[in-house]
PDB file of N, CA and C in Angstrom:
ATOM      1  N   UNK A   1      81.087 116.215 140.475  1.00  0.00           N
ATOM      2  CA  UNK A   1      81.838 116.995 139.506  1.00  0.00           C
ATOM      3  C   UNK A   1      82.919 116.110 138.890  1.00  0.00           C
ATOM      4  N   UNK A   2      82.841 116.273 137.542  1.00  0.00           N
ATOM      5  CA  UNK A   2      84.118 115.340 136.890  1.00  0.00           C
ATOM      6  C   UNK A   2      85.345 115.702 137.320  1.00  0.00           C
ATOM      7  N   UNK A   3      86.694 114.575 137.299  1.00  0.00           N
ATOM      8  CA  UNK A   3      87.971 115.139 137.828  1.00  0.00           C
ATOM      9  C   UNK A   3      88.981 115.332 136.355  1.00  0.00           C
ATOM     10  N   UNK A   4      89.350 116.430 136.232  1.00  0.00           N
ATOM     11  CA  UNK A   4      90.503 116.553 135.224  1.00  0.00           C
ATOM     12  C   UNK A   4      91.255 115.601 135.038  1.00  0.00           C
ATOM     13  N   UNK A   5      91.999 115.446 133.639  1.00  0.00           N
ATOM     14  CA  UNK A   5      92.914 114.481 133.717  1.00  0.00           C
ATOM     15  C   UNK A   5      94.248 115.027 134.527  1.00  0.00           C
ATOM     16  N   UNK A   6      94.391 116.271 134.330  1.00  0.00           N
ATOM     17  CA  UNK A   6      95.691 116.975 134.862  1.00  0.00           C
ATOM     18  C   UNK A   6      95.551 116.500 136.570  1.00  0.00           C
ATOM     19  N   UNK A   7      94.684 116.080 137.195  1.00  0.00           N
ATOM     20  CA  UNK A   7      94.461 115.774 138.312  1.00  0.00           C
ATOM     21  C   UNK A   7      95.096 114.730 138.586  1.00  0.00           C
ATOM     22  N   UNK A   8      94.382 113.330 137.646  1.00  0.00           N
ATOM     23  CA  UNK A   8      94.852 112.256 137.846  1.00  0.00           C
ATOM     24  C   UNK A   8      96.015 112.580 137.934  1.00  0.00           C
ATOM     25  N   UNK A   9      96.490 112.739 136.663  1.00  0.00           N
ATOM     26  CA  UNK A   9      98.688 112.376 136.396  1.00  0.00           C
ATOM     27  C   UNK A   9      98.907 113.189 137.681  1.00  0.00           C
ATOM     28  N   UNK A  10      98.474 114.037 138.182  1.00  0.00           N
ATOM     29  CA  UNK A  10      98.996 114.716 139.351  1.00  0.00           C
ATOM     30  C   UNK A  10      99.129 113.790 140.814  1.00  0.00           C
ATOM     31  N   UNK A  11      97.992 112.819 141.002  1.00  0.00           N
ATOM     32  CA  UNK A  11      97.703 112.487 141.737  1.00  0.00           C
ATOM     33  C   UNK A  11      98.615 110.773 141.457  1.00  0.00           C
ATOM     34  N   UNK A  12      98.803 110.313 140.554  1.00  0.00           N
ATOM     35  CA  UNK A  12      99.239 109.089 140.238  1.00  0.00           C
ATOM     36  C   UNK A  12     101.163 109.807 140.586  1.00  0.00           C
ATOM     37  N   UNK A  13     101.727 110.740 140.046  1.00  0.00           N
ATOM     38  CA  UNK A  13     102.850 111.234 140.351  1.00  0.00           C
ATOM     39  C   UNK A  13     103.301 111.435 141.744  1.00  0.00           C
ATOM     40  N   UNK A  14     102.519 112.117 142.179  1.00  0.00           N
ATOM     41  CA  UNK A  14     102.825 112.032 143.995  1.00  0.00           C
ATOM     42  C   UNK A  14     103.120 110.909 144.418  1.00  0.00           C
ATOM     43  N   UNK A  15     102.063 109.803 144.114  1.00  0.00           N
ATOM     44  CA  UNK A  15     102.149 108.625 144.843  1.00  0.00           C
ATOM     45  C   UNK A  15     103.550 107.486 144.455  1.00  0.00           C
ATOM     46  N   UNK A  16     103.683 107.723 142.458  1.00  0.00           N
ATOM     47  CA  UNK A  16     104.850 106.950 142.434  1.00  0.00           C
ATOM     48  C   UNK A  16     105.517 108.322 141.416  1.00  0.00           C
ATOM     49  N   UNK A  17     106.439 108.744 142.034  1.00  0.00           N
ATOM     50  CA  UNK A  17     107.146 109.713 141.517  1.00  0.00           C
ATOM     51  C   UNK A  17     108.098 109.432 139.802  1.00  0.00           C
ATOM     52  N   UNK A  18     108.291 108.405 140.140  1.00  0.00           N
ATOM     53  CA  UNK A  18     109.416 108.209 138.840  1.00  0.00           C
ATOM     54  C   UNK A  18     107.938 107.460 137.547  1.00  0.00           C
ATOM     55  N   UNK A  19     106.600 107.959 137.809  1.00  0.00           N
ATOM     56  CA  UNK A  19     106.161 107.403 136.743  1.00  0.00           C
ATOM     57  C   UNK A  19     105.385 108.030 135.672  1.00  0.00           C
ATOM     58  N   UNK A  20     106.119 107.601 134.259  1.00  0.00           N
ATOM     59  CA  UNK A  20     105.231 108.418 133.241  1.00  0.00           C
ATOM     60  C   UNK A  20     103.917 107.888 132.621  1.00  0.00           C
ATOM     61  N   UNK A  21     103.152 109.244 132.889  1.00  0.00           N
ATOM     62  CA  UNK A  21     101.325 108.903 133.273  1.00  0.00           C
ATOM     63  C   UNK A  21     101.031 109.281 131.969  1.00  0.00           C
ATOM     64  N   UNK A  22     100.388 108.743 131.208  1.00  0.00           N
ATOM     65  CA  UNK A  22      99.536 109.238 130.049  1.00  0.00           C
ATOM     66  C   UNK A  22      98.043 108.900 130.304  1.00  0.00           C
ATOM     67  N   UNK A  23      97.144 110.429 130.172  1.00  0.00           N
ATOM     68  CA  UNK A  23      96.091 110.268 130.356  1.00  0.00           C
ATOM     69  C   UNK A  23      95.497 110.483 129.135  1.00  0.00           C
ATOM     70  N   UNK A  24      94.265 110.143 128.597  1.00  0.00           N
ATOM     71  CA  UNK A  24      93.371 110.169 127.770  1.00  0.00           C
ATOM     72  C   UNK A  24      91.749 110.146 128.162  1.00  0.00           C
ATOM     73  N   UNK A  25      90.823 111.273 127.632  1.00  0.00           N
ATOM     74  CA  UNK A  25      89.695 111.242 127.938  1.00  0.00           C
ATOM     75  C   UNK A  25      88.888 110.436 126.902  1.00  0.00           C
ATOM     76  N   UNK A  26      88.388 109.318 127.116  1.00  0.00           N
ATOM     77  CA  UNK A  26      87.771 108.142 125.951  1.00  0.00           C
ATOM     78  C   UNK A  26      86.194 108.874 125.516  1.00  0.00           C
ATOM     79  N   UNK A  27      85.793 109.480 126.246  1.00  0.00           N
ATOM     80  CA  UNK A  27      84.000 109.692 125.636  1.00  0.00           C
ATOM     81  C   UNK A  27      84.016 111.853 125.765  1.00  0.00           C
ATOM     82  N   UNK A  28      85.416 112.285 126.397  1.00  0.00           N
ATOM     83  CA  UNK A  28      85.137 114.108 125.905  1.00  0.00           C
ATOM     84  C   UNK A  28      84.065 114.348 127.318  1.00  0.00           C
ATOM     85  N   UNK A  29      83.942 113.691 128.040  1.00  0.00           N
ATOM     86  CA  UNK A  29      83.024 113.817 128.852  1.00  0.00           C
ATOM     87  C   UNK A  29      83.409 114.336 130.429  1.00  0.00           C
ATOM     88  N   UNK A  30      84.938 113.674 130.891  1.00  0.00           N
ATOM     89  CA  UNK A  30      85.950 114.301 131.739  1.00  0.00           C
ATOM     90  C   UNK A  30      85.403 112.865 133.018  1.00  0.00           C
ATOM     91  N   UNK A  31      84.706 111.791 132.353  1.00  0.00           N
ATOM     92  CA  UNK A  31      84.502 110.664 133.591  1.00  0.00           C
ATOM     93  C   UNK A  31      84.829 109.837 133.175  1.00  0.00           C
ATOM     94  N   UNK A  32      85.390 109.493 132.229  1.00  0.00           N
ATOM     95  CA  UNK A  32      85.987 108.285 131.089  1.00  0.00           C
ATOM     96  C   UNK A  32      87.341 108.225 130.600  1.00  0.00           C
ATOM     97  N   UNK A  33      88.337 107.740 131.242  1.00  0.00           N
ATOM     98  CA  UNK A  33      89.651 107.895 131.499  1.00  0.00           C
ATOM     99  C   UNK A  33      90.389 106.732 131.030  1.00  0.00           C
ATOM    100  N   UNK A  34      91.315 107.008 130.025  1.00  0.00           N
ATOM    101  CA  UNK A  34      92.425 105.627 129.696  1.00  0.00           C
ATOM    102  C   UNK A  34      93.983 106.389 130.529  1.00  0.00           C
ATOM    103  N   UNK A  35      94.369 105.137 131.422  1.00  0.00           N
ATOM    104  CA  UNK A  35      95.628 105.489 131.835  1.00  0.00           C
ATOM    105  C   UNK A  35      96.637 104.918 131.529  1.00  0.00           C
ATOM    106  N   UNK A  36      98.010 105.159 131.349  1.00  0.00           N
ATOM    107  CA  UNK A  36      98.852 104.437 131.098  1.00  0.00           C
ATOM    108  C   UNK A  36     100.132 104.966 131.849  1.00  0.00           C
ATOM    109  N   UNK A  37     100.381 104.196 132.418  1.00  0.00           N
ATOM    110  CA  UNK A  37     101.638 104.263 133.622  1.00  0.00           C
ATOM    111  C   UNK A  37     102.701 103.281 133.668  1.00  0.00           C
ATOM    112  N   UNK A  38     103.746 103.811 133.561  1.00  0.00           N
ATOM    113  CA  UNK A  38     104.659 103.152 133.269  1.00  0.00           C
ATOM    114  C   UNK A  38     105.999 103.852 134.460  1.00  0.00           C
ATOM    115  N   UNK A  39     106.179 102.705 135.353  1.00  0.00           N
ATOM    116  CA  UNK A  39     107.082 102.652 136.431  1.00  0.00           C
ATOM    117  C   UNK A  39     108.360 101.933 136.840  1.00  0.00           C
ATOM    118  N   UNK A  40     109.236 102.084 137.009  1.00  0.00           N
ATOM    119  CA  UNK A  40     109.980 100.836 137.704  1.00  0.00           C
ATOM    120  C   UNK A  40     109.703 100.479 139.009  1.00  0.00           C
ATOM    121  N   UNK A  41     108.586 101.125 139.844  1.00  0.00           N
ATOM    122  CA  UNK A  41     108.554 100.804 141.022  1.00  0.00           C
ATOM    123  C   UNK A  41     107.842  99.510 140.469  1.00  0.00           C
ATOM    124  N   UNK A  42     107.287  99.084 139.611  1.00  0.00           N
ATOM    125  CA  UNK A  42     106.118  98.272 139.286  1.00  0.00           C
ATOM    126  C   UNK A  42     106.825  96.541 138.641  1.00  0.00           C
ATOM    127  N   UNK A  43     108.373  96.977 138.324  1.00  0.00           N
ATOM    128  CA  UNK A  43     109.058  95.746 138.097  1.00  0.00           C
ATOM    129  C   UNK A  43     109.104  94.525 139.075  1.00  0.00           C
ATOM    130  N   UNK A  44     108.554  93.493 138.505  1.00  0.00           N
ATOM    131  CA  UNK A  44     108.503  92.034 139.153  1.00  0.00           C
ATOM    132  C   UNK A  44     107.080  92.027 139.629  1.00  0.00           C
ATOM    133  N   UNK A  45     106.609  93.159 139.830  1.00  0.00           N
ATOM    134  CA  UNK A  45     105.085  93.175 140.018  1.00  0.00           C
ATOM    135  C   UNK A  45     104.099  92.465 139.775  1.00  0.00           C
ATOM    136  N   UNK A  46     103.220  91.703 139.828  1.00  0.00           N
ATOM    137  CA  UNK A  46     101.923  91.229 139.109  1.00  0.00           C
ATOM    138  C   UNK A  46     101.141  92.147 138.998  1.00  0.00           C
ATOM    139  N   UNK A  47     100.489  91.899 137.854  1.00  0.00           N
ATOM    140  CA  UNK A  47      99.620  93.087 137.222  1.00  0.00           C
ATOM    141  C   UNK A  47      98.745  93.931 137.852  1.00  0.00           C
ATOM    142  N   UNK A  48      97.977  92.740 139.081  1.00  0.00           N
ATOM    143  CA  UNK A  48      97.112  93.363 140.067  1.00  0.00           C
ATOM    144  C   UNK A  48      97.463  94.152 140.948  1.00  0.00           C
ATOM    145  N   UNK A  49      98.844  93.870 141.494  1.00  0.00           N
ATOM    146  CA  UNK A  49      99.263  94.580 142.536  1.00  0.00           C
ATOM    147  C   UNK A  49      99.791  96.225 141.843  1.00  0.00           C
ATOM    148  N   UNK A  50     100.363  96.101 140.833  1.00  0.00           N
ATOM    149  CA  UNK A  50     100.429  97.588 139.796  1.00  0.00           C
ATOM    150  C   UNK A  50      99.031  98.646 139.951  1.00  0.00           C
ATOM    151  N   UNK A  51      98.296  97.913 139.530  1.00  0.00           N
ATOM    152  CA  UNK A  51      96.909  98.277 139.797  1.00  0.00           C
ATOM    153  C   UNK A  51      96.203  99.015 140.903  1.00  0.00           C
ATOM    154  N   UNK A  52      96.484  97.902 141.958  1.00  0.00           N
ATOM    155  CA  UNK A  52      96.357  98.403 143.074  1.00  0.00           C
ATOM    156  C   UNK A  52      97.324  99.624 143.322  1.00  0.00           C
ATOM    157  N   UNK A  53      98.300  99.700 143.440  1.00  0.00           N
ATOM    158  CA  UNK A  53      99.083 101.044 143.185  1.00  0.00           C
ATOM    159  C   UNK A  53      98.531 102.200 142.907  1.00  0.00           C
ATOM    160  N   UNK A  54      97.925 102.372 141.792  1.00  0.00           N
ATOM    161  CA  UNK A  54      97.680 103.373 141.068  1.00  0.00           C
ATOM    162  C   UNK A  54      96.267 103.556 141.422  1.00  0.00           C
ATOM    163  N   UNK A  55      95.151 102.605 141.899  1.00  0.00           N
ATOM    164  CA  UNK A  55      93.931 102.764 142.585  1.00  0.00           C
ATOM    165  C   UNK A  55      94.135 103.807 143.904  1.00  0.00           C
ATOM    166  N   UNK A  56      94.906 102.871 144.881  1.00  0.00           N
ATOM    167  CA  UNK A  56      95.072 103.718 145.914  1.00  0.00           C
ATOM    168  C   UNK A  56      95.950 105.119 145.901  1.00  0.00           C
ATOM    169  N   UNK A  57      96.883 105.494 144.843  1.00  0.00           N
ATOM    170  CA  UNK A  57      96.616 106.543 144.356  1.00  0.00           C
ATOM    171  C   UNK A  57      95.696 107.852 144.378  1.00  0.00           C
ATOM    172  N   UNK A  58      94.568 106.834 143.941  1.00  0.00           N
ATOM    173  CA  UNK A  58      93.552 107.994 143.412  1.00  0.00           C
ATOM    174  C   UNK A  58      92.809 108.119 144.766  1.00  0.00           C
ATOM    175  N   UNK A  59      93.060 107.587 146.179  1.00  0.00           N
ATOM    176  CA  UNK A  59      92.592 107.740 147.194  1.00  0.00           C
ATOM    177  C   UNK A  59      90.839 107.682 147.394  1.00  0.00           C
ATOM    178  N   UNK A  60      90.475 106.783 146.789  1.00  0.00           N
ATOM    179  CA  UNK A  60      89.012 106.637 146.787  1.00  0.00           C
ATOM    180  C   UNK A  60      88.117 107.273 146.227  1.00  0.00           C
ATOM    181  N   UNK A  61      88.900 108.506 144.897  1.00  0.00           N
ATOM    182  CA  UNK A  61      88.250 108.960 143.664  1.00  0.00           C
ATOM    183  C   UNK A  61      87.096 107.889 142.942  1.00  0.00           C
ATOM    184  N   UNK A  62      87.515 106.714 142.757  1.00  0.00           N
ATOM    185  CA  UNK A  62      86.832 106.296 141.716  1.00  0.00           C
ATOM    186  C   UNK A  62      85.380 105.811 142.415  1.00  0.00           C
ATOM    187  N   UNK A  63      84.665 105.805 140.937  1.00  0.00           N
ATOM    188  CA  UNK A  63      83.335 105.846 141.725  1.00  0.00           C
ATOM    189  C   UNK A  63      82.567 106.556 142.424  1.00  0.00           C
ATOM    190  N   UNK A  64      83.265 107.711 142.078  1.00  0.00           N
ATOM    191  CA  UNK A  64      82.866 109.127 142.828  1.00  0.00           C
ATOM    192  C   UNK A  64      82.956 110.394 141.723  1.00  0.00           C
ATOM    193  N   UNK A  65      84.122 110.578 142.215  1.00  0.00           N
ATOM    194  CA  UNK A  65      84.521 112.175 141.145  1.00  0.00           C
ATOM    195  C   UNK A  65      85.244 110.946 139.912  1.00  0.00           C
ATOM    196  N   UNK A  66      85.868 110.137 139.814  1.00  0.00           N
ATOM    197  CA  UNK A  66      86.447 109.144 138.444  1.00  0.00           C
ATOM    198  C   UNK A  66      85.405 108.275 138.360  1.00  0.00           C
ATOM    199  N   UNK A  67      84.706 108.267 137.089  1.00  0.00           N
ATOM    200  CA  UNK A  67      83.769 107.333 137.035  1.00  0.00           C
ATOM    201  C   UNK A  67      84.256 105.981 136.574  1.00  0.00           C
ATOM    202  N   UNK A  68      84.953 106.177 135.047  1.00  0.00           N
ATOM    203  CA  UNK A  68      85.949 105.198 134.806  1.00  0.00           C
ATOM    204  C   UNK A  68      86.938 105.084 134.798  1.00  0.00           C
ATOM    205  N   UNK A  69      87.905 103.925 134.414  1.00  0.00           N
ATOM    206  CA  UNK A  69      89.607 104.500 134.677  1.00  0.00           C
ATOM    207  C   UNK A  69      89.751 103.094 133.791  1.00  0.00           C
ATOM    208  N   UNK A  70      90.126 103.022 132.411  1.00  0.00           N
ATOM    209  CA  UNK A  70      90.735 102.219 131.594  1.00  0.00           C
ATOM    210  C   UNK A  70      92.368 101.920 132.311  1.00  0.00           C
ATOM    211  N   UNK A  71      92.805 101.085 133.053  1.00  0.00           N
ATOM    212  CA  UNK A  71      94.181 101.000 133.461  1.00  0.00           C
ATOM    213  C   UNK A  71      94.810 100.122 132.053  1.00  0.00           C
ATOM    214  N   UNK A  72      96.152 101.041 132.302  1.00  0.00           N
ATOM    215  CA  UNK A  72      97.551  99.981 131.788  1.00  0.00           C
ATOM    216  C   UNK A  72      98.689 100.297 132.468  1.00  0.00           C
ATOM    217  N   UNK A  73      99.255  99.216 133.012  1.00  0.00           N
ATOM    218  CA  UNK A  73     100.503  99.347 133.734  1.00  0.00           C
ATOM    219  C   UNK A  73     101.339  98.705 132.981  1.00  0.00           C
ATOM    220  N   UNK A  74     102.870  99.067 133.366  1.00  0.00           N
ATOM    221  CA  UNK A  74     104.263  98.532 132.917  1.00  0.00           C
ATOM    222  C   UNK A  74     105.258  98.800 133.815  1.00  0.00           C
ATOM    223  N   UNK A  75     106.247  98.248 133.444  1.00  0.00           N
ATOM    224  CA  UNK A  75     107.776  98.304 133.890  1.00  0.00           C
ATOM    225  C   UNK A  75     108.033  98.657 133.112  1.00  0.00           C
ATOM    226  N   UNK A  76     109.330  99.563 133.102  1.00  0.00           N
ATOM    227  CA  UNK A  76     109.902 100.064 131.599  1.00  0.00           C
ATOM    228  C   UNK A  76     110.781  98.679 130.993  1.00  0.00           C
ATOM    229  N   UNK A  77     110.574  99.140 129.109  1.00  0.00           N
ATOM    230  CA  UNK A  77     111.286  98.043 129.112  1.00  0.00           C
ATOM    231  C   UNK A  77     113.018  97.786 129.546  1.00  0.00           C
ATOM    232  N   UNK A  78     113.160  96.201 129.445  1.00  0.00           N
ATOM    233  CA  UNK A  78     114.425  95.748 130.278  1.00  0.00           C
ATOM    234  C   UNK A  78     114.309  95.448 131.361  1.00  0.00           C
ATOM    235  N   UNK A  79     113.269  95.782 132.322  1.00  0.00           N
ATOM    236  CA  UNK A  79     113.322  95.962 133.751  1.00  0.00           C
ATOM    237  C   UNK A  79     112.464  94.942 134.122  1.00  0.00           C
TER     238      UNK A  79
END
């Protein structure tokens, strides 16, 4: 079964609270997901490790109920 986007941001929020999630469905289909997350937990970060963040997040969704997941991470700017 496909997972809502209201899921994700739900599920990306728990894990890093102070972060604003923008979800987007790319194909209307509810398995094709652009994310964009933007944290300060994620400052000084390398990109991968952001990533990883927001993967384990989704607690082993993807590839399952998330088929795809377009990531973008940030630090806010200044930070």
């Amino acid at each position: 079964m496909p997972m809502a986007a209201s899921e994700i941001e739900r599920l990306i929020r728990e894990a890093i609270p102070d972060a604003d999630v923008t979800i987007r469905d790319l194909a209307g289909d509810g398995d094709h997901y652009a994310a964009r997350v933007v944290s300060r937990a994620f400052a000084g970060m390398p990109r991968v490790r952001q990533h990883q963040l927001v993967y384990r997040a989704l607690g082993g969704r993807m590839g399952g109920e998330l088929h795809a997941l377009q990531l973008e991470t940030a630090a806010p700017s200044g930070e």
